[in-house]
C-alpha atoms as a PDB file:
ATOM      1  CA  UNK A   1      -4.127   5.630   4.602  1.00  0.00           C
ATOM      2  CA  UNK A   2      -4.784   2.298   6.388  1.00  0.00           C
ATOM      3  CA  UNK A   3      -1.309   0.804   6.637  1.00  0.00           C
ATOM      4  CA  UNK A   4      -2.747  -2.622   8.818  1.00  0.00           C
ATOM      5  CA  UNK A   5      -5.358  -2.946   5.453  1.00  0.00           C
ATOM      6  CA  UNK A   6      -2.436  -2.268   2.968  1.00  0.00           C
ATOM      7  CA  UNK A   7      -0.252  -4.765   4.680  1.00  0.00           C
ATOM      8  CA  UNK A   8      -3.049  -7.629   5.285  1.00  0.00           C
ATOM      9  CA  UNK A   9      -3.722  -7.070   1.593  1.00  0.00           C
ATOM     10  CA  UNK A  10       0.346  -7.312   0.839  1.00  0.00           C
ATOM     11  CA  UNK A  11      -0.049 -10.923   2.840  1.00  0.00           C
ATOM     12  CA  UNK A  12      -2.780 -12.150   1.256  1.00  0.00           C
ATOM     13  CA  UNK A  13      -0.890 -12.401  -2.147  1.00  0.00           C
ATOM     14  CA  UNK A  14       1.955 -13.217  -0.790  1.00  0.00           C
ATOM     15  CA  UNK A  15       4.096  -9.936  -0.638  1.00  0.00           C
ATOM     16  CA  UNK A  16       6.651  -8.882   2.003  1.00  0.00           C
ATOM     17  CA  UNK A  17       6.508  -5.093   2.791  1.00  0.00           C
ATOM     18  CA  UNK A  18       9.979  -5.318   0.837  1.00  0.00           C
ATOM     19  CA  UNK A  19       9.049  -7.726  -2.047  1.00  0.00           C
ATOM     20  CA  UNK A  20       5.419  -4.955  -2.622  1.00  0.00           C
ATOM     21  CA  UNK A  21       8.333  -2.144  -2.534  1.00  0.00           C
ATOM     22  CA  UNK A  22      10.548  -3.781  -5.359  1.00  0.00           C
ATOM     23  CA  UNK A  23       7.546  -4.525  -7.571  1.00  0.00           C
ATOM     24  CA  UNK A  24       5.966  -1.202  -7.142  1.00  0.00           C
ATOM     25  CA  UNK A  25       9.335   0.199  -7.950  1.00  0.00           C
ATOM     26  CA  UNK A  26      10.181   1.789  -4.388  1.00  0.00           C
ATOM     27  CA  UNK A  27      12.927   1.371  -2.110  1.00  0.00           C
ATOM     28  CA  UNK A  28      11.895  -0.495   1.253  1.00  0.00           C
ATOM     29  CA  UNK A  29      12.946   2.444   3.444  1.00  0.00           C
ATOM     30  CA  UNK A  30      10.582   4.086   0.967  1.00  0.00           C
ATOM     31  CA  UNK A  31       7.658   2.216   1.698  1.00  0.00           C
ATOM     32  CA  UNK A  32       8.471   1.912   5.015  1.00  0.00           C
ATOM     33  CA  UNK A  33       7.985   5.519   5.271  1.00  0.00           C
ATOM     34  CA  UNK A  34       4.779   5.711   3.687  1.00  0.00           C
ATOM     35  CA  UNK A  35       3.633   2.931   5.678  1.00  0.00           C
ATOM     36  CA  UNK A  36       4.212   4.980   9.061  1.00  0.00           C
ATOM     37  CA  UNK A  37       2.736   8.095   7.206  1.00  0.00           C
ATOM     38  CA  UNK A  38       6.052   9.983   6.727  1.00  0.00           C
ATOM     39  CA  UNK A  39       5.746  10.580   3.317  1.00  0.00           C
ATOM     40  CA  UNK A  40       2.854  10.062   1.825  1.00  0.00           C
ATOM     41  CA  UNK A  41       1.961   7.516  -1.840  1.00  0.00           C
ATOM     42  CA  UNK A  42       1.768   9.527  -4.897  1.00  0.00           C
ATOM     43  CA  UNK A  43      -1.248   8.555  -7.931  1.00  0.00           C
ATOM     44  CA  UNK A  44       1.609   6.141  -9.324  1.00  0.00           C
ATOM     45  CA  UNK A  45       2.492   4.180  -6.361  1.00  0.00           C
ATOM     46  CA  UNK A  46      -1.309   3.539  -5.816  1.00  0.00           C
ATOM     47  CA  UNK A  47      -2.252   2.456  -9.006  1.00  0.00           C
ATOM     48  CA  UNK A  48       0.974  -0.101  -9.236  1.00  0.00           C
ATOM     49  CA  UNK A  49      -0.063  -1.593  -5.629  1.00  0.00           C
ATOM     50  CA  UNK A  50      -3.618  -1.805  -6.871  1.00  0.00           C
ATOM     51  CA  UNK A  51      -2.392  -3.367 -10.021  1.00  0.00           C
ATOM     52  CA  UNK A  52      -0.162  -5.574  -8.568  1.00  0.00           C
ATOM     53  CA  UNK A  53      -2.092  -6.846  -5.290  1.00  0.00           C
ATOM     54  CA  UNK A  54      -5.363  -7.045  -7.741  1.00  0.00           C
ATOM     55  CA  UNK A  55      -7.322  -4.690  -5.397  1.00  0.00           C
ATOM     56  CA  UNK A  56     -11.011  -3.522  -6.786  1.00  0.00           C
ATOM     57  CA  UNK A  57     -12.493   0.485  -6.411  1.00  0.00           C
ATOM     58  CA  UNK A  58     -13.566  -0.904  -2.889  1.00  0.00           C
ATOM     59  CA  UNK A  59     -10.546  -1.839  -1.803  1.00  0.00           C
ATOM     60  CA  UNK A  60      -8.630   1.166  -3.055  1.00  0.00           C
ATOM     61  CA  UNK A  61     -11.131   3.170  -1.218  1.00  0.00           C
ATOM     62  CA  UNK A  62     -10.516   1.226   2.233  1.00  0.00           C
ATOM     63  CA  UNK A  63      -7.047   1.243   1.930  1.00  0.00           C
ATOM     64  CA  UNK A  64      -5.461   4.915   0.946  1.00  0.00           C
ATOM     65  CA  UNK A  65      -8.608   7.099   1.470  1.00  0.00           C
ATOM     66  CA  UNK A  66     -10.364   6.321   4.149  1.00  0.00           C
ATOM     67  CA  UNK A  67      -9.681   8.052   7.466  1.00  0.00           C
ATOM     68  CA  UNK A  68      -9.193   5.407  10.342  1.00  0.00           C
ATOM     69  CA  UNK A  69     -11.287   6.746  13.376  1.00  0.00           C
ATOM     70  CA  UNK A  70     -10.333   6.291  17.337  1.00  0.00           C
END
């Protein structure tokens, strides 16, 4: 999961970390924990973000399977 990609993604449409949380139906602390990759987003969560920030295959891809490399 690429948290920076999720969150640039969040900003682009105008979401807060918090405001993505509430319309995804997650707590904050919630997301906040997925975002630091303490718990990880189930099939629902992804498909409401994707829904919700209008992301295509691609972007789905990029953002919560694609393994950042160092």
């Amino acid at each position: 999961m690429n948290a920076e990609k999720l969150r640039a993604h969040a900003q682009s449409k105008g979401y807060s970390v918090p405001k993505l949380a509430a319309a995804i139906g997650i707590g904050k602390k919630a997301m906040y924990f997925k975002l630091a990759g303490k718990t990880e987003f189930t099939q629902g969560n992804i498909s409401r973000i994707a829904q919700t920030l209008e992301l295509g295959d691609d972007e789905i891809i990029a953002v919560f399977f694609e393994r950042k490399v160092s």
